[in-house]
PDB file of N, CA and C in Angstrom:
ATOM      1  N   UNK A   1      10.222  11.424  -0.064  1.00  0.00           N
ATOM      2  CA  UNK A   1      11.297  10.531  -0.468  1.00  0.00           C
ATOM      3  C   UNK A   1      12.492  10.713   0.461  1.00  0.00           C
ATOM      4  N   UNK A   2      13.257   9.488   0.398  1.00  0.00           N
ATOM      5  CA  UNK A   2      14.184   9.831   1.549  1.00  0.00           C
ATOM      6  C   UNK A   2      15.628   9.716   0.308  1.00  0.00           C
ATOM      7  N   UNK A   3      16.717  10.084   0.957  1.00  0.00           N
ATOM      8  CA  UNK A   3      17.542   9.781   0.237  1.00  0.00           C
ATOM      9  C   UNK A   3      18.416   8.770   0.278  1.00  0.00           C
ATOM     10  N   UNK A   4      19.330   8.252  -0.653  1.00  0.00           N
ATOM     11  CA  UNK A   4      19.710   6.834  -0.133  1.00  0.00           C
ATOM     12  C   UNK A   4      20.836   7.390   1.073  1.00  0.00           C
ATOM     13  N   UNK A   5      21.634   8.351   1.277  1.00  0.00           N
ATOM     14  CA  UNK A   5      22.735   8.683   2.078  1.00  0.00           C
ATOM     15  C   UNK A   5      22.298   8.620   3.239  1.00  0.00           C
ATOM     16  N   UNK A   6      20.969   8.867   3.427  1.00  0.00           N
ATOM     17  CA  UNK A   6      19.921   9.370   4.810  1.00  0.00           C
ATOM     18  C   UNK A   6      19.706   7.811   4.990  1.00  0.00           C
ATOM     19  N   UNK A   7      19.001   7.600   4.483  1.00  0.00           N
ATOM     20  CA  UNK A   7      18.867   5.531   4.812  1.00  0.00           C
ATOM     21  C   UNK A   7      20.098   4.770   5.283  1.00  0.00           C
ATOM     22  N   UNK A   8      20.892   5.026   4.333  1.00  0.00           N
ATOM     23  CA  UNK A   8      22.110   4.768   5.181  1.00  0.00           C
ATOM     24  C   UNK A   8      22.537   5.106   6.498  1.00  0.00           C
ATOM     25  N   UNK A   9      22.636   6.016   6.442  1.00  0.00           N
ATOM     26  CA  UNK A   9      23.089   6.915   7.326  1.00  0.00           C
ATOM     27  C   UNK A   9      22.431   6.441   8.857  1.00  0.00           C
ATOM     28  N   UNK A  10      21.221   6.041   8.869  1.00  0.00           N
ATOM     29  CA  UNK A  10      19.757   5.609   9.700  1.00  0.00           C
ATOM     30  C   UNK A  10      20.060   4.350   9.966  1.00  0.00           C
ATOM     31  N   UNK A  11      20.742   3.500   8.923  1.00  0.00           N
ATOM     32  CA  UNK A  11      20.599   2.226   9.449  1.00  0.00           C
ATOM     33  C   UNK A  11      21.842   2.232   9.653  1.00  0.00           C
ATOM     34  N   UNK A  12      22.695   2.666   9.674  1.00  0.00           N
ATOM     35  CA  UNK A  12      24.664   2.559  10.372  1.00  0.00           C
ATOM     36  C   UNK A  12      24.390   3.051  11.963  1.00  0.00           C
ATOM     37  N   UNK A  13      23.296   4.573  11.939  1.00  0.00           N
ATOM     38  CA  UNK A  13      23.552   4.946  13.472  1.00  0.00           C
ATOM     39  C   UNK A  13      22.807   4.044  14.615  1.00  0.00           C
ATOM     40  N   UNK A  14      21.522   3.360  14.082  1.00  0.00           N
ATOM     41  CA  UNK A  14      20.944   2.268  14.689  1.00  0.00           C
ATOM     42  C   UNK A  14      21.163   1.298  15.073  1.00  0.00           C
ATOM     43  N   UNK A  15      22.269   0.691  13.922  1.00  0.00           N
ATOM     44  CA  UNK A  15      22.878  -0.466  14.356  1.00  0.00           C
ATOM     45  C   UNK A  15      22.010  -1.373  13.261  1.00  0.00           C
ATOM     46  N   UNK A  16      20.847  -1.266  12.804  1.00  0.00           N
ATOM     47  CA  UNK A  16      20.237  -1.724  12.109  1.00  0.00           C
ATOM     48  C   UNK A  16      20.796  -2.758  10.588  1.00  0.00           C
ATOM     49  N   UNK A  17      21.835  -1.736  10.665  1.00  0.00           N
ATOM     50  CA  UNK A  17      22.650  -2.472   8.876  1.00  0.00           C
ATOM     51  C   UNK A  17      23.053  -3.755   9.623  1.00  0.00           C
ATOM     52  N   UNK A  18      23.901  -3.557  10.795  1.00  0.00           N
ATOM     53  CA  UNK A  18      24.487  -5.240  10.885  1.00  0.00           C
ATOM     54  C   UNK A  18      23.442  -5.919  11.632  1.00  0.00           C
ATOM     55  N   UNK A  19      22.825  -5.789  11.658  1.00  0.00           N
ATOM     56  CA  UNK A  19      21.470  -6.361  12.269  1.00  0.00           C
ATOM     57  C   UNK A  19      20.678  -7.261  11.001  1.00  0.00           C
ATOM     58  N   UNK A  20      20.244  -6.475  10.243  1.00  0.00           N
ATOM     59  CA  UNK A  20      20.077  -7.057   8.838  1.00  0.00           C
ATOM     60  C   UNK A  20      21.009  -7.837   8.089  1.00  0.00           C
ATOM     61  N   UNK A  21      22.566  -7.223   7.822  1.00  0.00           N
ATOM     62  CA  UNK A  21      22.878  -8.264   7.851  1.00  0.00           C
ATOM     63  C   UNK A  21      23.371  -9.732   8.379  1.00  0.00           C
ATOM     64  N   UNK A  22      23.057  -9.797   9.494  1.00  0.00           N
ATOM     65  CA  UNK A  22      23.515 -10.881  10.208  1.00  0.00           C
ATOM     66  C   UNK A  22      21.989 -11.384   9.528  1.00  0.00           C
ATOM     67  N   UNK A  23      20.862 -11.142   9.848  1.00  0.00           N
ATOM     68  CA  UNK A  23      19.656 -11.780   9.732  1.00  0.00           C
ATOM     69  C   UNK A  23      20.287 -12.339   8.064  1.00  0.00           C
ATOM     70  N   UNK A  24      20.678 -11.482   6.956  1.00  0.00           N
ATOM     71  CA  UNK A  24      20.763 -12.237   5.824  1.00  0.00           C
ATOM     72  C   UNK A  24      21.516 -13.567   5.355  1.00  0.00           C
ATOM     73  N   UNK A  25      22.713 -13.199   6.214  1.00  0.00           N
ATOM     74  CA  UNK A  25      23.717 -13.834   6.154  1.00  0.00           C
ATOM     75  C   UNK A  25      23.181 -15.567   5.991  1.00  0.00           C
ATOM     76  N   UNK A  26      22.122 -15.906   7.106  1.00  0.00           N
ATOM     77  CA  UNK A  26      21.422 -17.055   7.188  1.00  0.00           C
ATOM     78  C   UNK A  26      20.367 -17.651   6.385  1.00  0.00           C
ATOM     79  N   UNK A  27      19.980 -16.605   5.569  1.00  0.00           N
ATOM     80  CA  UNK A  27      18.924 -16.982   4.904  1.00  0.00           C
ATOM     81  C   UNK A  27      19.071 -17.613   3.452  1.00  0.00           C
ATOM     82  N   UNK A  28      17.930 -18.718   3.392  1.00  0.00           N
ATOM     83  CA  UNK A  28      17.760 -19.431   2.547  1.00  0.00           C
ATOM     84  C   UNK A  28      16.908 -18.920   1.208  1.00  0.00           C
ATOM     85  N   UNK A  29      17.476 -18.348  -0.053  1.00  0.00           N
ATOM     86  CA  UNK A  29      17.177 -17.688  -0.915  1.00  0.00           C
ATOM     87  C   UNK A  29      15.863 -18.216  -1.808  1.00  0.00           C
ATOM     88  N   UNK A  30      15.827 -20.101  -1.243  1.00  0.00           N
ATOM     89  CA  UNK A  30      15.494 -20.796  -2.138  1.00  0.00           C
ATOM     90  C   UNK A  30      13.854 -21.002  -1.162  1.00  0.00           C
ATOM     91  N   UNK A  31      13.946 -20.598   0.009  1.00  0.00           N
ATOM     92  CA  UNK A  31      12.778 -20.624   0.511  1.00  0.00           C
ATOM     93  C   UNK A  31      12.025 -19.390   0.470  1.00  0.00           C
ATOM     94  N   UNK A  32      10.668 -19.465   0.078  1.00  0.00           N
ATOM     95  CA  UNK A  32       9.637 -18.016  -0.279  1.00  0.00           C
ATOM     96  C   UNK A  32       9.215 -17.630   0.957  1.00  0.00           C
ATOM     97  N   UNK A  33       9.181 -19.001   1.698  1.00  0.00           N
ATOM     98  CA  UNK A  33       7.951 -18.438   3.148  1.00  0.00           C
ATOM     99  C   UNK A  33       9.364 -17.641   4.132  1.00  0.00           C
ATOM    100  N   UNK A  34      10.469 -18.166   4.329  1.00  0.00           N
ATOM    101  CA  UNK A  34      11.351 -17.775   4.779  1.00  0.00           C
ATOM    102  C   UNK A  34      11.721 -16.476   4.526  1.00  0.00           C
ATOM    103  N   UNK A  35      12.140 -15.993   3.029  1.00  0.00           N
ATOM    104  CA  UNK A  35      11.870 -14.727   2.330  1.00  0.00           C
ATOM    105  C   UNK A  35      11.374 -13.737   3.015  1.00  0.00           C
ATOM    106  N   UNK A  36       9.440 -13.945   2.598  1.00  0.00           N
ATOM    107  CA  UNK A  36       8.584 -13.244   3.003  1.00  0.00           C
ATOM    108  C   UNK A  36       8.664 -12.834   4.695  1.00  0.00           C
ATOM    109  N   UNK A  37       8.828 -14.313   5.191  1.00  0.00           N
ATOM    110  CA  UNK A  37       9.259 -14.291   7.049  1.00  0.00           C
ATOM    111  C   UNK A  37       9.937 -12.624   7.230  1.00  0.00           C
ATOM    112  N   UNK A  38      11.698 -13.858   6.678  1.00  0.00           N
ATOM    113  CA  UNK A  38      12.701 -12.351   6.982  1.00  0.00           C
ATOM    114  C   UNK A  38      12.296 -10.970   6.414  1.00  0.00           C
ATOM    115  N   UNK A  39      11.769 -10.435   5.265  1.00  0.00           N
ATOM    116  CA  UNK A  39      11.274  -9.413   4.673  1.00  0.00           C
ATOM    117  C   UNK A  39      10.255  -8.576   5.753  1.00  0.00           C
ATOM    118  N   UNK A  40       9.326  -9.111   6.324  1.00  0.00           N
ATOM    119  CA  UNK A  40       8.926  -8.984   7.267  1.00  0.00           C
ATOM    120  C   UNK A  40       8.999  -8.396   8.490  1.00  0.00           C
ATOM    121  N   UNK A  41      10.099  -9.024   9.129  1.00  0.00           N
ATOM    122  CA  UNK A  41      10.985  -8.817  10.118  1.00  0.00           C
ATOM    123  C   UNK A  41      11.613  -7.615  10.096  1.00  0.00           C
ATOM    124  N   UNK A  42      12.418  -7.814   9.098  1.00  0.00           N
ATOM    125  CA  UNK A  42      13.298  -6.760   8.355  1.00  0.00           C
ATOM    126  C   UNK A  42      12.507  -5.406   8.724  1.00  0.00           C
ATOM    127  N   UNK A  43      11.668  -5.208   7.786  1.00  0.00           N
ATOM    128  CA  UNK A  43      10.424  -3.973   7.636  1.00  0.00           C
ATOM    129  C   UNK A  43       9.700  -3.811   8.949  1.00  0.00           C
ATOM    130  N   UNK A  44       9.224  -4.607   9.909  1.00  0.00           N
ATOM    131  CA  UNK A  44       9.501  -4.016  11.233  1.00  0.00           C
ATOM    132  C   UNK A  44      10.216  -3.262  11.962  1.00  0.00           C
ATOM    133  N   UNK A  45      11.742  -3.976  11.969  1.00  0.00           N
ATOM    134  CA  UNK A  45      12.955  -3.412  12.670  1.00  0.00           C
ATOM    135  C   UNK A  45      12.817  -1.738  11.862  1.00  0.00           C
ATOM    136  N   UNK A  46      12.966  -1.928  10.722  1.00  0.00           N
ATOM    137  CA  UNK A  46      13.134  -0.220  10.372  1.00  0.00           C
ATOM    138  C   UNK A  46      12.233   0.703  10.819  1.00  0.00           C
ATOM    139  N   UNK A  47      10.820   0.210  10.509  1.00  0.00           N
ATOM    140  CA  UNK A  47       9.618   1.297  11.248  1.00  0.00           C
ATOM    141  C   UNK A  47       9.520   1.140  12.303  1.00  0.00           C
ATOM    142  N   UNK A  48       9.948   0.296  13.277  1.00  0.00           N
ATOM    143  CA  UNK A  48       9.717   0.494  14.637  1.00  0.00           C
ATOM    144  C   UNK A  48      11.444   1.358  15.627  1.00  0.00           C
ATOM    145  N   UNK A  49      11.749   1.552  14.586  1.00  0.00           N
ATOM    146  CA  UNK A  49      13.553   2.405  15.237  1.00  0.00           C
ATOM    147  C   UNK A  49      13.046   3.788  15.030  1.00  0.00           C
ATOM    148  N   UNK A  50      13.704   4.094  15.818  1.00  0.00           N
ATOM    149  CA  UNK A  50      13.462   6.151  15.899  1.00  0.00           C
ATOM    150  C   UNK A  50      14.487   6.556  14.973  1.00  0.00           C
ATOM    151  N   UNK A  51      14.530   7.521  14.946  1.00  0.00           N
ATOM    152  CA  UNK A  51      15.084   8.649  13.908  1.00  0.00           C
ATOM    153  C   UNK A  51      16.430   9.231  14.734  1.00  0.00           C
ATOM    154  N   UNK A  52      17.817   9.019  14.643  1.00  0.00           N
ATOM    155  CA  UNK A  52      18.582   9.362  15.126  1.00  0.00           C
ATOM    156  C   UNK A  52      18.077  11.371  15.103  1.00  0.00           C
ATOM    157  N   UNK A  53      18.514  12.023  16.184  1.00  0.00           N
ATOM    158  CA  UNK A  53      18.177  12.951  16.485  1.00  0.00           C
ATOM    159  C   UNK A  53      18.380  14.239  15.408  1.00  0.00           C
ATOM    160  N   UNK A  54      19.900  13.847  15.015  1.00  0.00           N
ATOM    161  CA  UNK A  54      19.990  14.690  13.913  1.00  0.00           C
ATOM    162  C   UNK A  54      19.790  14.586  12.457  1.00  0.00           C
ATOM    163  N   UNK A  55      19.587  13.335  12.065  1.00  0.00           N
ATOM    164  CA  UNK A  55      18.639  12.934  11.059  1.00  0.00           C
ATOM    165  C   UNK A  55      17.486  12.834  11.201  1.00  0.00           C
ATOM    166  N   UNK A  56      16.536  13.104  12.058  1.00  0.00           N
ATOM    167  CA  UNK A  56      15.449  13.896  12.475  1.00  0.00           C
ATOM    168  C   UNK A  56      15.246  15.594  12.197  1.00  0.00           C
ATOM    169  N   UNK A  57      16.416  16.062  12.611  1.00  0.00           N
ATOM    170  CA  UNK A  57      16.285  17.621  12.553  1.00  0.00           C
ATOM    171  C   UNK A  57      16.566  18.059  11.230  1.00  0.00           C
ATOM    172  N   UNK A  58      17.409  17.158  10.516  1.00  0.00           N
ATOM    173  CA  UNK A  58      17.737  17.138   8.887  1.00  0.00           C
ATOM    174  C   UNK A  58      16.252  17.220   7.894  1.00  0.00           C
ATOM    175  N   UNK A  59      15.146  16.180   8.370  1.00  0.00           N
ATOM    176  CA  UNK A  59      14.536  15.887   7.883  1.00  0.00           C
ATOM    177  C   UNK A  59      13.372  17.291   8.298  1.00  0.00           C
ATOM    178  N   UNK A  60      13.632  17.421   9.503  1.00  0.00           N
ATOM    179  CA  UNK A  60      12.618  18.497   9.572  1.00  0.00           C
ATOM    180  C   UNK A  60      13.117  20.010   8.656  1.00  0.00           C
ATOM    181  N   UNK A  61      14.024  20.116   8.828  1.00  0.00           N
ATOM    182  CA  UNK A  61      14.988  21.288   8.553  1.00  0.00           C
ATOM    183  C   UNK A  61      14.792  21.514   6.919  1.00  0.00           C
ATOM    184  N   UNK A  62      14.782  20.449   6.217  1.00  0.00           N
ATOM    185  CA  UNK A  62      14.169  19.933   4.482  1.00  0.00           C
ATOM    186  C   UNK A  62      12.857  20.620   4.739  1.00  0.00           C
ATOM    187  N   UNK A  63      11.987  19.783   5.388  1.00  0.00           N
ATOM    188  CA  UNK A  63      10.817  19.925   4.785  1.00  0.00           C
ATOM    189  C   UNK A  63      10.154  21.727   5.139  1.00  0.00           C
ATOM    190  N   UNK A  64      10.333  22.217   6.263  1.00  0.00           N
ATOM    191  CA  UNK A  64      10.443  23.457   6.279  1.00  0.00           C
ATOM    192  C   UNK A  64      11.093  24.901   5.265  1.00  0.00           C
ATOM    193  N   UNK A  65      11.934  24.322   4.696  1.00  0.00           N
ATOM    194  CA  UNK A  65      12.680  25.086   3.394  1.00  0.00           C
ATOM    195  C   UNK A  65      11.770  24.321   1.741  1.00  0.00           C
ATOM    196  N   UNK A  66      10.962  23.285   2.194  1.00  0.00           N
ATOM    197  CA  UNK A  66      10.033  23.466   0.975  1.00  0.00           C
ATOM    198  C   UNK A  66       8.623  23.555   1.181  1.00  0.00           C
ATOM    199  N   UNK A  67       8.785  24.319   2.036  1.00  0.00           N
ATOM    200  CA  UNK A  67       7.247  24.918   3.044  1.00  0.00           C
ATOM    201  C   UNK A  67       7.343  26.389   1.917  1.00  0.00           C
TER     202      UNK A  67
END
């Protein structure tokens, strides 16, 4: 599980938040295929961005202390 501060945190250092929201800003709520489109999109951009370095070492640094 990630935490929401860390998600945040991931999509502010990426650039990703205003990225998304600019993509929302345009979108048509009332269209599904559009929706699904942007949803899509969306969920790309996040899994295909790296892990800022020290929210990387955060994450490693966790999971090692519940090793």
């Amino acid at each position: 599980a990630t935490t929401s501060n860390a998600f945040y945190q991931f999509l502010t250092e990426t650039g990703l938040l205003d990225k998304i929201n600019s993509e929302l800003k345009t979108l048509d709520v009332n269209d599904v295929n559009k929706l699904a489109e942007t949803g899509k999109k969306i969920r790309t951009w996040i899994i295909e961005q790296e892990l800022p370095k020290d929210l990387e070492q955060a994450v490693r640094d966790s999971f090692e202390e519940m090793s």
